[in-house]
C-alpha atoms as a PDB file:
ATOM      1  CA  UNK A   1      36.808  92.015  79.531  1.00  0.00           C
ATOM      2  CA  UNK A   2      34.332  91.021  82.646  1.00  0.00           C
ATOM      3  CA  UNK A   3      36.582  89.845  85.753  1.00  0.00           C
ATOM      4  CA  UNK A   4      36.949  85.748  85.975  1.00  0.00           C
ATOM      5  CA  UNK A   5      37.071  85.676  81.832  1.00  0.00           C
ATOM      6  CA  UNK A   6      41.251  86.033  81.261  1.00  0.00           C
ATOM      7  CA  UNK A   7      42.059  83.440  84.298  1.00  0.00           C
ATOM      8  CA  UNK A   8      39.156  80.611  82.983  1.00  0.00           C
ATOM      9  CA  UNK A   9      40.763  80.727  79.626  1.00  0.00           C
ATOM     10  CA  UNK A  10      43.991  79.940  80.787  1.00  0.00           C
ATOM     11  CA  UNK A  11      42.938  77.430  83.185  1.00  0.00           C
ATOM     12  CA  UNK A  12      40.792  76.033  80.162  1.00  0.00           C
ATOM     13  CA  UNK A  13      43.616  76.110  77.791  1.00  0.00           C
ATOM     14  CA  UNK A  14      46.090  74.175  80.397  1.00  0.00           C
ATOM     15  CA  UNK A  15      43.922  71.356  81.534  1.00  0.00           C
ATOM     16  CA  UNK A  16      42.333  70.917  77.786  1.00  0.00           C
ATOM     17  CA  UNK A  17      46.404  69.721  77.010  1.00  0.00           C
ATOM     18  CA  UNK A  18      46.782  67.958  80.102  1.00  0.00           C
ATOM     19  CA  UNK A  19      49.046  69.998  82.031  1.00  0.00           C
ATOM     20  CA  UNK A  20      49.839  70.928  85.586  1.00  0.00           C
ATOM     21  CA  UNK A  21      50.998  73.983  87.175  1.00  0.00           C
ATOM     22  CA  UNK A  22      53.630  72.122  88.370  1.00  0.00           C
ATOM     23  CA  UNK A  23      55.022  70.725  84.476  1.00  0.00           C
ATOM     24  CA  UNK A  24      54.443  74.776  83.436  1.00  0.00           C
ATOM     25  CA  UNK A  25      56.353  76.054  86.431  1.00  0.00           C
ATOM     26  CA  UNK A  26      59.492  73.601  85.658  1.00  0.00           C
ATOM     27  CA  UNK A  27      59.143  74.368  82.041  1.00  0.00           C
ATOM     28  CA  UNK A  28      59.035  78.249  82.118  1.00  0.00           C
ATOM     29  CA  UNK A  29      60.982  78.826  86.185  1.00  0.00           C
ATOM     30  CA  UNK A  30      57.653  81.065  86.574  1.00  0.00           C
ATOM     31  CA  UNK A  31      56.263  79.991  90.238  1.00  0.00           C
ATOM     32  CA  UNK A  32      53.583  78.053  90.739  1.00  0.00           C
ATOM     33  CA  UNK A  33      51.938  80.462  93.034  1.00  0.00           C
ATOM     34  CA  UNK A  34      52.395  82.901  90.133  1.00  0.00           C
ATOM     35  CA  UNK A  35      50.931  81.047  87.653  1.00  0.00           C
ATOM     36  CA  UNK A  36      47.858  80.526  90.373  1.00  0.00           C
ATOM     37  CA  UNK A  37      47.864  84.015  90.536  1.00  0.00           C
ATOM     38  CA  UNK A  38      47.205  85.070  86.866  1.00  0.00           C
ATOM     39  CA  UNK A  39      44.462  81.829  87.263  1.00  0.00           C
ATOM     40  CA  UNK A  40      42.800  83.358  89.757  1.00  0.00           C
ATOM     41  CA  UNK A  41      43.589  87.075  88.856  1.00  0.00           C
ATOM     42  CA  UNK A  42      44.974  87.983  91.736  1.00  0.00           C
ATOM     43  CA  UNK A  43      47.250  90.595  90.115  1.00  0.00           C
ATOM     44  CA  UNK A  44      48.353  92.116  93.816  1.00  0.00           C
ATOM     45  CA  UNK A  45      50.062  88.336  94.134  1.00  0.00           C
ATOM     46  CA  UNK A  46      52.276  89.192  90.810  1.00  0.00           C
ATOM     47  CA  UNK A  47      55.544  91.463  90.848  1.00  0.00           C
ATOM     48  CA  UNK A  48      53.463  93.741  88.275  1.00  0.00           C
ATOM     49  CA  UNK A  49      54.966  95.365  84.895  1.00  0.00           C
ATOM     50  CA  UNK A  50      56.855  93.690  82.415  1.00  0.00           C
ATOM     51  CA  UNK A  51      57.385  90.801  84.975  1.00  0.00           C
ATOM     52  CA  UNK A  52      53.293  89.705  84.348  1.00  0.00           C
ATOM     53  CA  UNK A  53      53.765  90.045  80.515  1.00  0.00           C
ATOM     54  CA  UNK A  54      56.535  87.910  80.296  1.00  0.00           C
ATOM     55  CA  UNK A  55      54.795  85.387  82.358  1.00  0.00           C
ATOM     56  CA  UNK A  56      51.950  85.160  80.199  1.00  0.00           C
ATOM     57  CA  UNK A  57      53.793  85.565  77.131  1.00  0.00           C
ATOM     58  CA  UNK A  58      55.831  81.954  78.843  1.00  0.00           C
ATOM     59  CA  UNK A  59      53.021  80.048  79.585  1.00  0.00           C
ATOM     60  CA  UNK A  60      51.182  81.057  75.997  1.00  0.00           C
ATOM     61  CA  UNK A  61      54.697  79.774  74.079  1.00  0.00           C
ATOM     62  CA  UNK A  62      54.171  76.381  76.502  1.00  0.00           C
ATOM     63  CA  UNK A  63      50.785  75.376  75.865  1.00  0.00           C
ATOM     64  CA  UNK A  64      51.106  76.508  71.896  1.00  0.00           C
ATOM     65  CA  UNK A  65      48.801  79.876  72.045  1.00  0.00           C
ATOM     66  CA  UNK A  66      49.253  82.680  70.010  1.00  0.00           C
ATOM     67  CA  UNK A  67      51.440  85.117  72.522  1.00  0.00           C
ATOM     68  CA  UNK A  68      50.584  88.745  71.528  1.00  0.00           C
ATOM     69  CA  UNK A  69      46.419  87.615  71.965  1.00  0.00           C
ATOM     70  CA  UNK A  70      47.387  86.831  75.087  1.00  0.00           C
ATOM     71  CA  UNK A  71      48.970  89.464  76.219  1.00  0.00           C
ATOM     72  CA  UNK A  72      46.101  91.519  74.814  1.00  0.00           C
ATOM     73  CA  UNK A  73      43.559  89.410  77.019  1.00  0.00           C
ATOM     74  CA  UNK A  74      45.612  90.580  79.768  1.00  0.00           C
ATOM     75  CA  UNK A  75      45.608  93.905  79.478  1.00  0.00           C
ATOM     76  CA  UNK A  76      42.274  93.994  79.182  1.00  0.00           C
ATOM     77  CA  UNK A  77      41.691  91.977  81.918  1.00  0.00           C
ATOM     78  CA  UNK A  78      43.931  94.397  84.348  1.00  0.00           C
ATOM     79  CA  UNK A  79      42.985  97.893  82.325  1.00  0.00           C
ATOM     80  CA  UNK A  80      47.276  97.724  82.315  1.00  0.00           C
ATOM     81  CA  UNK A  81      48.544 100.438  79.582  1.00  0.00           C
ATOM     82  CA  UNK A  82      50.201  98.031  76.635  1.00  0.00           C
ATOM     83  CA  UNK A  83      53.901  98.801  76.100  1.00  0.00           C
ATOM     84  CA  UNK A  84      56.706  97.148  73.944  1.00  0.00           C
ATOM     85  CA  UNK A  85      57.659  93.867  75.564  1.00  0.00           C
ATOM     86  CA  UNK A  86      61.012  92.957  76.141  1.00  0.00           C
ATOM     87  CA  UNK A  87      61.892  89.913  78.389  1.00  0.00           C
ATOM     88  CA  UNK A  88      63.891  87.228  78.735  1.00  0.00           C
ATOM     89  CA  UNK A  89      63.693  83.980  80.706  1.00  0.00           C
ATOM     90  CA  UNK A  90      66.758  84.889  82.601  1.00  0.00           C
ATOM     91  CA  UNK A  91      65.244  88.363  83.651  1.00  0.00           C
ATOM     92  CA  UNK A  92      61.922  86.192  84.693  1.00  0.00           C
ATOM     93  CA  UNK A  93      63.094  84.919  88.227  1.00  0.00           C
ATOM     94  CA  UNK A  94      60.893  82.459  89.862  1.00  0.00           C
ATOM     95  CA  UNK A  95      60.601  84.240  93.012  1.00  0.00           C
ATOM     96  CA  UNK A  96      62.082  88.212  92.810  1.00  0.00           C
ATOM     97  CA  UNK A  97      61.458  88.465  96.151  1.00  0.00           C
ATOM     98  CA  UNK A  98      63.357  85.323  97.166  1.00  0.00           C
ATOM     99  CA  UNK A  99      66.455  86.956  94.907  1.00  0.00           C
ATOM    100  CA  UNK A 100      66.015  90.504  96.459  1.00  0.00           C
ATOM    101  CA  UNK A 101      66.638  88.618 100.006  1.00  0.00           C
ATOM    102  CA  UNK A 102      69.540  86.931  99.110  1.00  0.00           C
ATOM    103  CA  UNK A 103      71.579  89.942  97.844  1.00  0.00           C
ATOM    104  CA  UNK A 104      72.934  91.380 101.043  1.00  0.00           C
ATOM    105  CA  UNK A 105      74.217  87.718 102.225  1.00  0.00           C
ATOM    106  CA  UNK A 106      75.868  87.746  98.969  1.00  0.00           C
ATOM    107  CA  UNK A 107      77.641  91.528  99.600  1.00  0.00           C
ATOM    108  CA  UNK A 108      78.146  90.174 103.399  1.00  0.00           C
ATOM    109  CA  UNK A 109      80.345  87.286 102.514  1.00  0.00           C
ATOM    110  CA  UNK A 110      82.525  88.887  99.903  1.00  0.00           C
ATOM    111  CA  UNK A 111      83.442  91.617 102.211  1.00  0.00           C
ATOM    112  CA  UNK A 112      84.311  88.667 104.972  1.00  0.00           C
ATOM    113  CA  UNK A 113      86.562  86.687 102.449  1.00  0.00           C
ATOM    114  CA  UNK A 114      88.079  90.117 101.300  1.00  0.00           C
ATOM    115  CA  UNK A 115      88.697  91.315 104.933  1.00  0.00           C
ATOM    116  CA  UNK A 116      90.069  87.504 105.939  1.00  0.00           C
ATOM    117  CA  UNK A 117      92.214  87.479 102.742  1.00  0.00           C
ATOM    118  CA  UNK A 118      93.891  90.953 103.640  1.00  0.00           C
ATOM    119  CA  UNK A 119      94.530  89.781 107.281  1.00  0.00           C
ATOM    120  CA  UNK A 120      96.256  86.868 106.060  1.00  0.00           C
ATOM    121  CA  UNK A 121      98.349  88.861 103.288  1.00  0.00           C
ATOM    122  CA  UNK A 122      99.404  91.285 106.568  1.00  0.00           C
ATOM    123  CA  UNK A 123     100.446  88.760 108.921  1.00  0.00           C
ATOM    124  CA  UNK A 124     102.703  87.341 105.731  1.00  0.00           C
ATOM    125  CA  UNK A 125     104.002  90.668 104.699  1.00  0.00           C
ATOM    126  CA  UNK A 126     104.758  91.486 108.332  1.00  0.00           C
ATOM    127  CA  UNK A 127     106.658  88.535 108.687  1.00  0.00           C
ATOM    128  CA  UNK A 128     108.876  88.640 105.743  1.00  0.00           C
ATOM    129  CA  UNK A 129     109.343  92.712 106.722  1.00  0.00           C
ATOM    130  CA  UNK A 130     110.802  91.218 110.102  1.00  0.00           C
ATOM    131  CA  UNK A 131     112.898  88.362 108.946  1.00  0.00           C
ATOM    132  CA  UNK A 132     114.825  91.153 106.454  1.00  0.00           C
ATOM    133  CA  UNK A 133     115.408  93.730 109.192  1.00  0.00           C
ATOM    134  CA  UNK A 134     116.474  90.976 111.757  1.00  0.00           C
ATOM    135  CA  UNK A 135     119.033  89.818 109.255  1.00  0.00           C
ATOM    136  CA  UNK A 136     120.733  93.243 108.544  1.00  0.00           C
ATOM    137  CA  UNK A 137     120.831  94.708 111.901  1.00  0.00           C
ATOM    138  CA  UNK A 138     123.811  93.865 114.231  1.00  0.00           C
ATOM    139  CA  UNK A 139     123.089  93.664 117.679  1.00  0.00           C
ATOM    140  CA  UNK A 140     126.415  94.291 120.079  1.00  0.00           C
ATOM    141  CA  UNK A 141     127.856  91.274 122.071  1.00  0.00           C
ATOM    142  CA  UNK A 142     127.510  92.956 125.303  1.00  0.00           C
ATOM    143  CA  UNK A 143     124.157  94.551 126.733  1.00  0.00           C
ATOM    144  CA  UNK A 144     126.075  97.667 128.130  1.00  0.00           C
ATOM    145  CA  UNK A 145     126.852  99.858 126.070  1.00  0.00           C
ATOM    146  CA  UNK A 146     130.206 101.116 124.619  1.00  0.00           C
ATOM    147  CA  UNK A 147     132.306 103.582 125.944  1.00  0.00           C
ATOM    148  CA  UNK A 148     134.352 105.558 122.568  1.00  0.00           C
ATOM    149  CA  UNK A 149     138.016 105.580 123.396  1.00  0.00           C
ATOM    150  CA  UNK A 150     138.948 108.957 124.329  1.00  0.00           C
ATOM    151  CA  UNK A 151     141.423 108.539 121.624  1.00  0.00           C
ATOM    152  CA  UNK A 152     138.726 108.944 118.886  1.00  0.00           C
ATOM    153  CA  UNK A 153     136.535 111.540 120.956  1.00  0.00           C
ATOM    154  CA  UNK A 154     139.343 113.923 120.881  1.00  0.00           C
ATOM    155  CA  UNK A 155     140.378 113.422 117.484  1.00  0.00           C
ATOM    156  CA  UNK A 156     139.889 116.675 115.399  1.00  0.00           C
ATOM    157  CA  UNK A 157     137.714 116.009 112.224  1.00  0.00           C
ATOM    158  CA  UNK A 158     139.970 114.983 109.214  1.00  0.00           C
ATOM    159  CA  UNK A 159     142.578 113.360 111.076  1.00  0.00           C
ATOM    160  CA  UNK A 160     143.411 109.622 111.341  1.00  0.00           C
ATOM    161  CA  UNK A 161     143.889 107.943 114.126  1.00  0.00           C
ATOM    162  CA  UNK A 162     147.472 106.274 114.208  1.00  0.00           C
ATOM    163  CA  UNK A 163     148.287 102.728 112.448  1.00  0.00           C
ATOM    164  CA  UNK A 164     150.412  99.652 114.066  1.00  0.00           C
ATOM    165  CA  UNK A 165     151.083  97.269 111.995  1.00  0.00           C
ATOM    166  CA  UNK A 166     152.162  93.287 113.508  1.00  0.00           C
ATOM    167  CA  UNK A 167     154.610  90.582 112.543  1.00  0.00           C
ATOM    168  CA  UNK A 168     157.752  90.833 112.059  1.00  0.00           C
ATOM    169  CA  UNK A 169     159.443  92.705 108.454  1.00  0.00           C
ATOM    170  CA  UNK A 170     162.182  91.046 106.676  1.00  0.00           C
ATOM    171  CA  UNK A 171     164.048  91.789 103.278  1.00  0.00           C
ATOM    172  CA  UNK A 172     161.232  90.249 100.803  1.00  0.00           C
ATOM    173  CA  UNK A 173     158.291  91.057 102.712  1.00  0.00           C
ATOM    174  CA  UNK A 174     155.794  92.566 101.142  1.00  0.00           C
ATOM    175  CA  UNK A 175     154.210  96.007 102.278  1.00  0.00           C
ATOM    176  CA  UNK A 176     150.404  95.302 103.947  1.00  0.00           C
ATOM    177  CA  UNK A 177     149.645  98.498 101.702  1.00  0.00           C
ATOM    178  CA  UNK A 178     150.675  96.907  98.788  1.00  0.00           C
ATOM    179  CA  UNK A 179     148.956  93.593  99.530  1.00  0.00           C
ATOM    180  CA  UNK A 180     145.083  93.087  97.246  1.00  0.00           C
ATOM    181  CA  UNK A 181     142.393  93.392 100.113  1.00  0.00           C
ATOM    182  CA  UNK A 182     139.517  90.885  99.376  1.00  0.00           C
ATOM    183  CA  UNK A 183     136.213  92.238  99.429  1.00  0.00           C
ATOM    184  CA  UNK A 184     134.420  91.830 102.709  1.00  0.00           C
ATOM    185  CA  UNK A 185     131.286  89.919 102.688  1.00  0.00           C
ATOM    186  CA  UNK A 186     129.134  92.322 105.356  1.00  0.00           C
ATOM    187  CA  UNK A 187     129.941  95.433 105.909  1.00  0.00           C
ATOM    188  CA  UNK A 188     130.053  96.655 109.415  1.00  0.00           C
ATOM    189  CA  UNK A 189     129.315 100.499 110.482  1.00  0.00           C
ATOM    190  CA  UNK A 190     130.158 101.274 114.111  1.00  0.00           C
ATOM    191  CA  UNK A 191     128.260 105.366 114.944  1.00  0.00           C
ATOM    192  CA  UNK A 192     129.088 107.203 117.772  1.00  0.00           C
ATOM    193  CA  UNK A 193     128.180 111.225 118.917  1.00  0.00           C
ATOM    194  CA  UNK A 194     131.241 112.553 119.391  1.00  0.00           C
ATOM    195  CA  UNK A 195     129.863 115.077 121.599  1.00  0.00           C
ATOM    196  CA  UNK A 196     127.265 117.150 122.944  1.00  0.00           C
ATOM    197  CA  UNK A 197     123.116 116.676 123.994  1.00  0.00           C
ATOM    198  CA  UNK A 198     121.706 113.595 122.467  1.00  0.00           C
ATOM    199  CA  UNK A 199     120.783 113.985 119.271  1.00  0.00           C
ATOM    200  CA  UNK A 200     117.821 112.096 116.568  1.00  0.00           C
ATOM    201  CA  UNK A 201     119.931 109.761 114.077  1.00  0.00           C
ATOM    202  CA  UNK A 202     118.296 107.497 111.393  1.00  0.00           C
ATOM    203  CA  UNK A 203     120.132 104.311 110.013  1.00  0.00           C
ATOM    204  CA  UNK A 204     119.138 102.790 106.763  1.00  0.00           C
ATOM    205  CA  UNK A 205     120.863  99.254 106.084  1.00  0.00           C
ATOM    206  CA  UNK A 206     120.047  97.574 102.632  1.00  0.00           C
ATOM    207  CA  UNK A 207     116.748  99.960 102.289  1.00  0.00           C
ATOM    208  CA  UNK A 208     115.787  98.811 105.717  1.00  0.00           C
ATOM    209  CA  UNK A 209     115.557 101.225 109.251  1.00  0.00           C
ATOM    210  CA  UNK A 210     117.677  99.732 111.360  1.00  0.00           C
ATOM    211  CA  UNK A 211     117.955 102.523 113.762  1.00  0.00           C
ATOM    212  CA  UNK A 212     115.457 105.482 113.943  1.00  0.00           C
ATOM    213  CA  UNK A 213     115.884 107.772 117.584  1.00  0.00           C
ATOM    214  CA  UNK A 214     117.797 109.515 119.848  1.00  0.00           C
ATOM    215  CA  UNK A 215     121.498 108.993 119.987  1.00  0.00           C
ATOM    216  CA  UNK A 216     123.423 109.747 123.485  1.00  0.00           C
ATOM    217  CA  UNK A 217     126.994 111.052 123.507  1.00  0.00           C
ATOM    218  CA  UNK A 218     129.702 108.487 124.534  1.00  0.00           C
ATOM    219  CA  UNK A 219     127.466 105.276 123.466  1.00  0.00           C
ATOM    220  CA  UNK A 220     128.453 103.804 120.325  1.00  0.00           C
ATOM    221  CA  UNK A 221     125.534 101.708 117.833  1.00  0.00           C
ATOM    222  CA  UNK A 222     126.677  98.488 115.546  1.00  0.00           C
ATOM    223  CA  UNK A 223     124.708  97.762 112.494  1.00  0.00           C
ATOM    224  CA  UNK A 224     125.642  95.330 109.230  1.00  0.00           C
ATOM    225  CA  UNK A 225     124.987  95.335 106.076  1.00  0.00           C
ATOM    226  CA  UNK A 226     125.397  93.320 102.725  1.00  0.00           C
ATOM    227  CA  UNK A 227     125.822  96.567 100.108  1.00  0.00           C
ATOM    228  CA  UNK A 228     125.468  99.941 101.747  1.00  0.00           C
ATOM    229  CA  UNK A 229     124.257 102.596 104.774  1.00  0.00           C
ATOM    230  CA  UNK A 230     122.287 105.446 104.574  1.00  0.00           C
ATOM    231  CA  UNK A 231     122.984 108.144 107.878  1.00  0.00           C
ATOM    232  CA  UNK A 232     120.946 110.727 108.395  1.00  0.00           C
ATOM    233  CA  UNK A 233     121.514 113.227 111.502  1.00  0.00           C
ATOM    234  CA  UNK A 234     120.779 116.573 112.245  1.00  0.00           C
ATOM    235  CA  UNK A 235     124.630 116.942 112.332  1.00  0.00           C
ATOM    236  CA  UNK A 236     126.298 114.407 110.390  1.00  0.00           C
ATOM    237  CA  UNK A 237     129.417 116.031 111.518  1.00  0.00           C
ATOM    238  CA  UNK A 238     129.426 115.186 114.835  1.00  0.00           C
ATOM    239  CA  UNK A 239     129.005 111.711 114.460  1.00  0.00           C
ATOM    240  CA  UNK A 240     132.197 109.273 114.562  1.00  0.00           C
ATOM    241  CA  UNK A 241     131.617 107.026 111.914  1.00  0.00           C
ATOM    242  CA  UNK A 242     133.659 103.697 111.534  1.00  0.00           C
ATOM    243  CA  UNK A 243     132.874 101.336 108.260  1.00  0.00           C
ATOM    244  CA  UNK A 244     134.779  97.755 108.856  1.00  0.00           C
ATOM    245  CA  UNK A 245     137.355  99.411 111.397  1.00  0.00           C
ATOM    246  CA  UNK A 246     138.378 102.405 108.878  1.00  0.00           C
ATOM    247  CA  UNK A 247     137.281 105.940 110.253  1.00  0.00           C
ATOM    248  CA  UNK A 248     134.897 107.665 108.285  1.00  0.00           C
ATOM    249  CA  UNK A 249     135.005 111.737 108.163  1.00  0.00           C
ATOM    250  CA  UNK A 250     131.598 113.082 106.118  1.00  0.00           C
ATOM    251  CA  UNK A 251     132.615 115.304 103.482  1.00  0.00           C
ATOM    252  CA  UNK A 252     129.369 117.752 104.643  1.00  0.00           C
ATOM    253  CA  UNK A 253     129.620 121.506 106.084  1.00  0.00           C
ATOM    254  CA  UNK A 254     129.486 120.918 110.294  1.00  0.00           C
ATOM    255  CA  UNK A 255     125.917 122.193 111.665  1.00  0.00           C
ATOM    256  CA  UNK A 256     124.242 120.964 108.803  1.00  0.00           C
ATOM    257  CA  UNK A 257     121.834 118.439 108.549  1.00  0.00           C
ATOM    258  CA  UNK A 258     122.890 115.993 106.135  1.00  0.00           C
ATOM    259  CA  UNK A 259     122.915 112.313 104.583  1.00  0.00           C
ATOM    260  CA  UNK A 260     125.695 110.355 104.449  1.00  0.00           C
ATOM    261  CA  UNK A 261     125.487 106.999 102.240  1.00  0.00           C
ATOM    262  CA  UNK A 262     128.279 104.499 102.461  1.00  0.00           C
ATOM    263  CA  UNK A 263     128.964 101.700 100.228  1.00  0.00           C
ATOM    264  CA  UNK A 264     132.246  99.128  99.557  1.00  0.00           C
ATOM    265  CA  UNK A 265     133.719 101.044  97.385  1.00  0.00           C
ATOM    266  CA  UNK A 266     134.278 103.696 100.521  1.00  0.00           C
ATOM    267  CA  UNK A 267     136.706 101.270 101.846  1.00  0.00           C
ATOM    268  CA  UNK A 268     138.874 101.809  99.369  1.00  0.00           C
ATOM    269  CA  UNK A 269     138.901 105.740 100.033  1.00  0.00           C
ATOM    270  CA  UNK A 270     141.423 107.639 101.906  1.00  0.00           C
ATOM    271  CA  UNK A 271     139.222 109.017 104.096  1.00  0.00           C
ATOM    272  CA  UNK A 272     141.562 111.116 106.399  1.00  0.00           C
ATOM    273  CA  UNK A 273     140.114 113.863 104.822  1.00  0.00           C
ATOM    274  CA  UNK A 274     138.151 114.722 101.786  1.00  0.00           C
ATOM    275  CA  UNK A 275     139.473 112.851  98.312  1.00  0.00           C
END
């Protein structure tokens, strides 16, 4: 088919029915410099391949013109190899190169709103993390620290430090052993090295680290808790362990590292020595 011959019939066609590029353009989202482009046959102004043929097969379902003649004008018209169509007006973009463009922008924001979405989920979880561990550590009433009362540093492990017991005992009185102990509400754990070099100790209160470092011998650490304690030491022997005022002795081999967990019901245990 001589040059000129494909884009006068479908300028013929169009303006024989009365219509504009423009009316085309809104009708099939082809552009209107595209559909100048197949007018004119400029085919280096067209995204080429099965982009052209569904532009022409568009435009021939518009004006009423029988598609697959069409199609074979074009071909002719740009020597282009026929193949089996297959398009669709939503794979027929009005400007691919406008579409190609806009992609990265796209990519670019998501990544901001996913990056300013996890910032704001950190700062929240952060803050909760704090609150929790604020609320089950103890901090001591007095910045210096405490001395252990030699009575307790030179107490052998598995003995118990001696009882005194107040008020006055008449006939009637009942025993303080005998009397039902209520349940405390915290529980309090007083840790202490009993002796020797400093020495790394970890403190777990309700599943939260409390304490995590170095622990110097004659200082003494508070911490409270609402159900139990995990210690962990390189010698859970050495430490002097005190849960609500009641001295703990770890049932553990000395010169062992070890855990120790301790829960209410240890307060009921007599823990002069192993049960």
């Amino acid at each position: 088919m001589p040059k000129g011959t494909f884009g006068e019939h479908l300028r013929r066609e169009r303006e024989m029915r009365g219509v504009s590029l423009d009316e085309i353009s809104a009708a099939t989202r082809i552009g209107t410099r595209f559909l100048e482009a197949m007018e004119n046959e400029q085919w280096e102004r067209l995204p080429g391949g099965v982009f052209n043929r569904g532009f022409v097969r568009a435009v021939a379902r518009f004006l009423g013109l029988d598609e697959e003649s069409l199609v074979a004008e074009y071909t002719l018209a740009t020597g282009d190899r026929y193949e089996a169509q297959v398009w669709m007006p939503s794979v027929t973009p009005r400007d691919v190169g406008e579409r190609s463009r806009a992609f990265p922008w796209l990519v670019a924001l998501l990544a901001a709103l996913i990056l300013v979405g996890g910032w704001f989920a950190w700062r929240r979880y952060t803050a909760a993390r704090a609150a929790r561990r604020a609320s089950a550590q103890a901090v001591a009433p007095s910045a210096a620290p405490e001395s252990v009362p030699d009575a307790i540093a030179s107490a052998a492990p598995g003995e118990s430090g001696p009882t005194t017991s107040t008020g006055p005992a008449g006939p009637g009185a009942t025993p303080a052993s005998s009397r039902p102990a209520a349940e405390p509400a915290t529980l309090h754990l007083s840790v202490a090295l009993a002796e020797g070099k400093a020495t790394p100790v970890r403190v777990v209160a309700d599943g939260e680290t409390v304490f995590d470092g170095p622990m110097d011998s004659g200082k003494s650490q508070r911490f409270r808790a609402l159900e139990q304690f995990e210690i962990s030491a390189r010698d859970p022997y050495a430490l002097l362990l005190e849960l609500n005022g009641q001295r703990v002795v770890p049932v553990i081999s000395p010169g062992r590292p070890g855990k120790i967990t301790l829960t209410r019901k240890d307060l009921k245990k007599p823990w002069g020595g192993p049960d």
